[in-house]
C-alpha atoms as a PDB file:
ATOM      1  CA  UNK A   1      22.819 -12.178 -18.248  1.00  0.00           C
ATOM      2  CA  UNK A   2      23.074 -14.576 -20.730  1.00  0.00           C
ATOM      3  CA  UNK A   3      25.684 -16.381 -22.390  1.00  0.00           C
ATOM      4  CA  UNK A   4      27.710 -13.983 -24.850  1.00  0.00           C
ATOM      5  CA  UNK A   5      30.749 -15.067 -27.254  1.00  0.00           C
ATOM      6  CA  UNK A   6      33.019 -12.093 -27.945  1.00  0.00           C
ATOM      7  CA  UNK A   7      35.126 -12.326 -31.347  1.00  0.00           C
ATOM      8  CA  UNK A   8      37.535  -9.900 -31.953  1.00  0.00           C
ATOM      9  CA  UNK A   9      39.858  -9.348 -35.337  1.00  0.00           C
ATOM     10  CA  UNK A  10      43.340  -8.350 -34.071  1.00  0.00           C
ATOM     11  CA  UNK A  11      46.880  -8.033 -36.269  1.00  0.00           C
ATOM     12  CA  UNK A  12      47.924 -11.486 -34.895  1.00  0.00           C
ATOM     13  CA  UNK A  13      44.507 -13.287 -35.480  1.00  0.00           C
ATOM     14  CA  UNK A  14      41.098 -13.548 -34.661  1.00  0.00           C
ATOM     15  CA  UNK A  15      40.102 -14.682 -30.765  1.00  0.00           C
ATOM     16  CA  UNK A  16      36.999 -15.862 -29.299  1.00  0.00           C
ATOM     17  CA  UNK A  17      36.235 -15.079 -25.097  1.00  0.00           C
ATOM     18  CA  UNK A  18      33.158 -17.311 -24.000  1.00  0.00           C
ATOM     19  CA  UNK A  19      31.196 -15.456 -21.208  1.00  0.00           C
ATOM     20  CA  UNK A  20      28.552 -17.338 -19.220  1.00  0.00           C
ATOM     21  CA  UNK A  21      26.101 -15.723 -16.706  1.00  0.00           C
ATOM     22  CA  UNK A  22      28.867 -16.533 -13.822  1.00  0.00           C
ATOM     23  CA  UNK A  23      31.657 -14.153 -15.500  1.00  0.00           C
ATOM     24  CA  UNK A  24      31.982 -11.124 -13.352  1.00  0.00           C
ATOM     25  CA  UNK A  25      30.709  -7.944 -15.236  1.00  0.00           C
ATOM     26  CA  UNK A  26      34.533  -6.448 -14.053  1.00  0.00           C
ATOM     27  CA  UNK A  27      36.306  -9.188 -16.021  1.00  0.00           C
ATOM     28  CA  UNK A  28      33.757  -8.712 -19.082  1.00  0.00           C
ATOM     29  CA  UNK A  29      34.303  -5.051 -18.836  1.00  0.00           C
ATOM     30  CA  UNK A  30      38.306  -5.800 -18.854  1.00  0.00           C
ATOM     31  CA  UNK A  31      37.762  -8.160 -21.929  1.00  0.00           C
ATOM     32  CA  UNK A  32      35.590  -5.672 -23.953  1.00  0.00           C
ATOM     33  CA  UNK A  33      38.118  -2.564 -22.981  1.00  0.00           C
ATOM     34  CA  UNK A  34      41.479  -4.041 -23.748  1.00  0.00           C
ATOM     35  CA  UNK A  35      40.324  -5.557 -27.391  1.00  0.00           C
ATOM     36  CA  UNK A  36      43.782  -4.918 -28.590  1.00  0.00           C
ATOM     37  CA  UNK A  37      46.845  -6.778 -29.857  1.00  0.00           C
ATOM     38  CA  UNK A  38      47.667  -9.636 -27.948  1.00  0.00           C
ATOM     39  CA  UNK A  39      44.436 -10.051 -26.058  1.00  0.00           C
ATOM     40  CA  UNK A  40      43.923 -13.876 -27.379  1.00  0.00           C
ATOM     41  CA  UNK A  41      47.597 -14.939 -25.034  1.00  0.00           C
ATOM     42  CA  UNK A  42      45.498 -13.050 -21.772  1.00  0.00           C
ATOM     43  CA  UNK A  43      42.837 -15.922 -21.631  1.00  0.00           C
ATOM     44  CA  UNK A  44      43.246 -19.767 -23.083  1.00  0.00           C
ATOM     45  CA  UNK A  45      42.564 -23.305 -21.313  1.00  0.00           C
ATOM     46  CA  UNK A  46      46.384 -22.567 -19.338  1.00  0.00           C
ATOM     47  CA  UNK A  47      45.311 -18.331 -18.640  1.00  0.00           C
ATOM     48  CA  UNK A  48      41.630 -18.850 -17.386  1.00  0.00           C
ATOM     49  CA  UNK A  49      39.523 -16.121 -16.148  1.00  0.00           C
ATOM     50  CA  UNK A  50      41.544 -14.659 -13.032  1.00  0.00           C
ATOM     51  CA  UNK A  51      38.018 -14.960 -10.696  1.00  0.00           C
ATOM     52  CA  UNK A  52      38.010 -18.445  -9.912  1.00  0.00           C
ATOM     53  CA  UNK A  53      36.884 -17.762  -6.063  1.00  0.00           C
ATOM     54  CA  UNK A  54      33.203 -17.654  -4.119  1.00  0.00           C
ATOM     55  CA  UNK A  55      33.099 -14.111  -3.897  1.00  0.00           C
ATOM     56  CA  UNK A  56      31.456 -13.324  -6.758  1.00  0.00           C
ATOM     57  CA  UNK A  57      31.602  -9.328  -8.282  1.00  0.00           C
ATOM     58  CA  UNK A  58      28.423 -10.533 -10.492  1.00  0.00           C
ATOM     59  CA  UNK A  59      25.810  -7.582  -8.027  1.00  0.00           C
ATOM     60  CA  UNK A  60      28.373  -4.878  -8.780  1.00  0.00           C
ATOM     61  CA  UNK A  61      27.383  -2.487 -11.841  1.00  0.00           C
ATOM     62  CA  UNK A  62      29.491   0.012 -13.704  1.00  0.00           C
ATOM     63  CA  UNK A  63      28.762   3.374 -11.822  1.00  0.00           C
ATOM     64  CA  UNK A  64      31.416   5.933 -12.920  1.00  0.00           C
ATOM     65  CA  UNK A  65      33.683   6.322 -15.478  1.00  0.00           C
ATOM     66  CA  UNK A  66      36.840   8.166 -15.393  1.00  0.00           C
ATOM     67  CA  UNK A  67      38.671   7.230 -18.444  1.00  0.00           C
ATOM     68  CA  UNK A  68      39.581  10.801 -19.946  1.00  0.00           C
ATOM     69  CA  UNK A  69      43.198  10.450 -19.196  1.00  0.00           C
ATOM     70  CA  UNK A  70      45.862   7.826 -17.405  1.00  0.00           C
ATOM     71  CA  UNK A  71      45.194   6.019 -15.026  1.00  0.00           C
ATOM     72  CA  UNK A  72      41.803   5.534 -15.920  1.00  0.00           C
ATOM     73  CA  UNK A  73      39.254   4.927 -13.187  1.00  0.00           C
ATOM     74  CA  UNK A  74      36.115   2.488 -12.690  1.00  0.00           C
ATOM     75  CA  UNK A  75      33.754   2.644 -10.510  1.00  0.00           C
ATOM     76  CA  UNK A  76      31.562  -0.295  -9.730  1.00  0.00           C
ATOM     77  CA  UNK A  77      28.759  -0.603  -6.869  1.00  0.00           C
ATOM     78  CA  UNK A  78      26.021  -2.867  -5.870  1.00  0.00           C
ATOM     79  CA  UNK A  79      22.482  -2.570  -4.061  1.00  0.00           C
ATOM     80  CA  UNK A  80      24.004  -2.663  -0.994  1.00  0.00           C
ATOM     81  CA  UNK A  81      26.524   0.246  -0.676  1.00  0.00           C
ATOM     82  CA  UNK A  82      29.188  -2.430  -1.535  1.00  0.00           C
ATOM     83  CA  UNK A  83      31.882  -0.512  -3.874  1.00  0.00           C
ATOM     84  CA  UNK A  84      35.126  -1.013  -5.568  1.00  0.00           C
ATOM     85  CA  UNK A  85      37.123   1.096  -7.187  1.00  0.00           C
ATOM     86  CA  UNK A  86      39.578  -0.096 -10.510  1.00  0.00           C
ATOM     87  CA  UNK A  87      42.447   1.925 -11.835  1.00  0.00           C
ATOM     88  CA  UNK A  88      43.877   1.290 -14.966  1.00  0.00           C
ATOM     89  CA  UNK A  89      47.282   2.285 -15.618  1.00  0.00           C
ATOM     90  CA  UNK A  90      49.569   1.729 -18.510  1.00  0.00           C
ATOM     91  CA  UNK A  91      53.326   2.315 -18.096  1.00  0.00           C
ATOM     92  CA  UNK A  92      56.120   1.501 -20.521  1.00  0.00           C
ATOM     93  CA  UNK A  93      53.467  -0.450 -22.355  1.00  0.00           C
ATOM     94  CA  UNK A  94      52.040  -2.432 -20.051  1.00  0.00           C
ATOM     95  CA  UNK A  95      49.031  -2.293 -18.470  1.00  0.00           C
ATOM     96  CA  UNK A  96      47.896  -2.716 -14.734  1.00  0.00           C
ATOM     97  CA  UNK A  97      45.201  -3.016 -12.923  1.00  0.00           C
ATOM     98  CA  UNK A  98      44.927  -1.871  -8.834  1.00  0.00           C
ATOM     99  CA  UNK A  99      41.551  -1.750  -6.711  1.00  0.00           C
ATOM    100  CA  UNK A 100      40.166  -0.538  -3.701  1.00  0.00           C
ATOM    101  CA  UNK A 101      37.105  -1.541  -2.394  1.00  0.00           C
ATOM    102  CA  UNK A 102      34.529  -0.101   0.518  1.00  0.00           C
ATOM    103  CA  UNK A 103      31.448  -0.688   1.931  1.00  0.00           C
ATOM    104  CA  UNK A 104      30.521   2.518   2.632  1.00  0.00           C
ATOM    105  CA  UNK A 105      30.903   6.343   1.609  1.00  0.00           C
ATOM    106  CA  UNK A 106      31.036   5.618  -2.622  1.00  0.00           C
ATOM    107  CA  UNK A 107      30.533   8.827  -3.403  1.00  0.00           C
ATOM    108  CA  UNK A 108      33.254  10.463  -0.958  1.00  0.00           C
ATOM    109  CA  UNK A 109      35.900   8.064  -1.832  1.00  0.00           C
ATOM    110  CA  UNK A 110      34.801   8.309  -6.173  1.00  0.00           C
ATOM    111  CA  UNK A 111      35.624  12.045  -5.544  1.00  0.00           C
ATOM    112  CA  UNK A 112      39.010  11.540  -4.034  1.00  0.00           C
ATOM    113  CA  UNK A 113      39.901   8.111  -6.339  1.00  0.00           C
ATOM    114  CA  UNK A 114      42.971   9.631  -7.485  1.00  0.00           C
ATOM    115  CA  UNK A 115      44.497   9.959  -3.652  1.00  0.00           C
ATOM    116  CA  UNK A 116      43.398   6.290  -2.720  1.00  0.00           C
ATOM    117  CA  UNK A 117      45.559   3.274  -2.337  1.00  0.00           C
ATOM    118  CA  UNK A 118      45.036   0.543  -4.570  1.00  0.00           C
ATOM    119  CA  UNK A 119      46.399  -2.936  -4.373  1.00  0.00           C
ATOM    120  CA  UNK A 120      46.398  -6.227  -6.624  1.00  0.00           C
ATOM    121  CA  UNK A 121      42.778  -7.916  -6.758  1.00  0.00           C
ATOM    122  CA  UNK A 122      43.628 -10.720  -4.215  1.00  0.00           C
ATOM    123  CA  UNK A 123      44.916  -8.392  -1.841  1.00  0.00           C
ATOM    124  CA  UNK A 124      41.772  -6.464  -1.619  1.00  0.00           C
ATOM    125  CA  UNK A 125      39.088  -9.056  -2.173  1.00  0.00           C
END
């Protein structure tokens, strides 16, 4: 992937997010979907990108979608039966984000994502 600049226009300004081939395609995903309001105070120089670790999510591909209602779900494997699992919830305004990640069975634990325990990133990866 090459490098990308994202620019959005927002009701407090305009903001720029640099992406190099080393941002995860879960933290571009999480730039591109929350686009609102206040997205410029998320990431600066002080607020870097949260993946700052060797274990790189950069094999892992958007495989399902669940984002018809709250908490919305995504799904995310790699060649290797590798999974995780993000849900996106939003309560009194304020959004969070929980995974749970596998390496086996995607498909069983996809079907049953609602019913699954999900923890902050560092606590699962």
């Amino acid at each position: 992937m090459a490098d990308n600049t994202l620019v959005s226009n927002t009701p407090l300004g305009t903001y720029e997010v640099r992406t190099t081939n080393k941002t995860s395609k879960a933290v571009q995903h999480f730039i591109l979907d929350f686009g609102g309001a206040g997205a410029e105070s998320l990431l600066s120089t002080a607020n870097p990108l949260p993946i700052t670790n060797n274990e790189s999510l950069d094999n892992f591909f958007l495989s399902d979608l669940d984002d018809a209602s709250t908490p919305k779900f995504f799904g995310y494997t790699d060649k290797n039966e590798n999974w995780y699992i993000m849900k996106e919830s939003i309560s009194s305004g304020i959004t969070n984000f929980r995974y749970k990640k596998g390496t086996t069975d995607y498909e069983t634990n996809w079907t049953n994502r609602a019913s699954l325990t999900y923890d902050y990133f560092y606590n699962e990866f």
